[in-house]
Protein backbone atom coordinates (compact mmCIF):
# COMPACT_ATOMS: atom_id res chain seq x y z
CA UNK A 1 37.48 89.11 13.94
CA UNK A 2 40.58 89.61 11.70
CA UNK A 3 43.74 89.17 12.03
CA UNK A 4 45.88 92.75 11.81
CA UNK A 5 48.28 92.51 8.53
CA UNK A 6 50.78 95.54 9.78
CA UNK A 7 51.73 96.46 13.31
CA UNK A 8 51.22 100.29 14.01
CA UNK A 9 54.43 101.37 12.46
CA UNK A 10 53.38 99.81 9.27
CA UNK A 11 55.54 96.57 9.67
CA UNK A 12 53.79 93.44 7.75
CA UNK A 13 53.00 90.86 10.14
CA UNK A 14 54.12 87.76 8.51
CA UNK A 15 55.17 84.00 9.71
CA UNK A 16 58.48 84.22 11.63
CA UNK A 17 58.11 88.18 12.40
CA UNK A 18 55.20 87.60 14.85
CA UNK A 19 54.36 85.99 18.08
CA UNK A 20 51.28 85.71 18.52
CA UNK A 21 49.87 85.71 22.50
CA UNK A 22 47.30 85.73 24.91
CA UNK A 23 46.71 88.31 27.39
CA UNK A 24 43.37 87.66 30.23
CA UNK A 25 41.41 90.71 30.70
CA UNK A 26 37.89 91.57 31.60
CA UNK A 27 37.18 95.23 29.72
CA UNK A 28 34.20 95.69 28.76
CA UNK A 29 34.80 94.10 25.19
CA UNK A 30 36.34 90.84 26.60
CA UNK A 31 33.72 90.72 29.48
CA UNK A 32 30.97 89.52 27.70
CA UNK A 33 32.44 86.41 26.31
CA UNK A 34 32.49 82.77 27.38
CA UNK A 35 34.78 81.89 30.67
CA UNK A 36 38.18 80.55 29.38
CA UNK A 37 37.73 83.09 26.26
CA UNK A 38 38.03 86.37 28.47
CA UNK A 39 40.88 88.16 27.01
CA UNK A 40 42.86 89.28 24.02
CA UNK A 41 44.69 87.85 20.98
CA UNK A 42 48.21 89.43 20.76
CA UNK A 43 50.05 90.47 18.33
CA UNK A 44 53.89 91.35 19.33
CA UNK A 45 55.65 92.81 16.11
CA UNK A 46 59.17 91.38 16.00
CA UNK A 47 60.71 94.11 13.33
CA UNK A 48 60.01 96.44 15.87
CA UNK A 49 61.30 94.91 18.40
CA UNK A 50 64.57 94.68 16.38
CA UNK A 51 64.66 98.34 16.28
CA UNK A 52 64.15 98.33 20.22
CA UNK A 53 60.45 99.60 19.81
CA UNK A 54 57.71 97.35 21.67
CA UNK A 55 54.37 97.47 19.37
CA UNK A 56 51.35 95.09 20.17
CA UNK A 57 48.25 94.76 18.66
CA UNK A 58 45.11 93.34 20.69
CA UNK A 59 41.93 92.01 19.58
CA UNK A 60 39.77 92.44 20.06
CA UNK A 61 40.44 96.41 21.08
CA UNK A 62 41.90 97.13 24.86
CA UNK A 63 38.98 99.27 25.96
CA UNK A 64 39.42 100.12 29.93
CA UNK A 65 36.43 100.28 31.73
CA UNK A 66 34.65 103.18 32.62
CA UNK A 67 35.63 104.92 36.24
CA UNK A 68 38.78 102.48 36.10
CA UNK A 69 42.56 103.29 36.47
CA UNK A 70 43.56 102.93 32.50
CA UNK A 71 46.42 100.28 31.81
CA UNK A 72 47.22 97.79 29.56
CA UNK A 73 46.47 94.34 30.03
């Protein structure tokens, strides 16, 4: 798995304008993995947060499951 260099809006993610998080979740692409390591690696950009925009990158990918309400972890 890699780690994203630019946020969605094309921000570079670089030491001091990223947090990086955790977020539990069992979709289908976290679900298969270990217990403790069921979630995703986040990625909160923090130019665009200075421009009042929340962007967030996940990995691996948010991927609701099938015949599920869709939301965010």
């Amino acid at each position: 798995m890699h780690v994203p260099f630019l946020c969605p809006r094309g921000h570079r993610l670089v030491p001091g304008r990223v947090i990086v998080g955790w977020s539990p979740c069992v979709c289908p692409p976290c679900g298969g993995r270990a217990r403790g390591l069921r979630g995703h690696r986040t990625y909160l950009c923090l130019d665009c947060k200075d421009e009042h925009v929340t962007t967030k990158c996940y990995l691996p990918y948010h991927v609701p499951a099938q015949g599920t309400a869709y939301r965010w972890p």
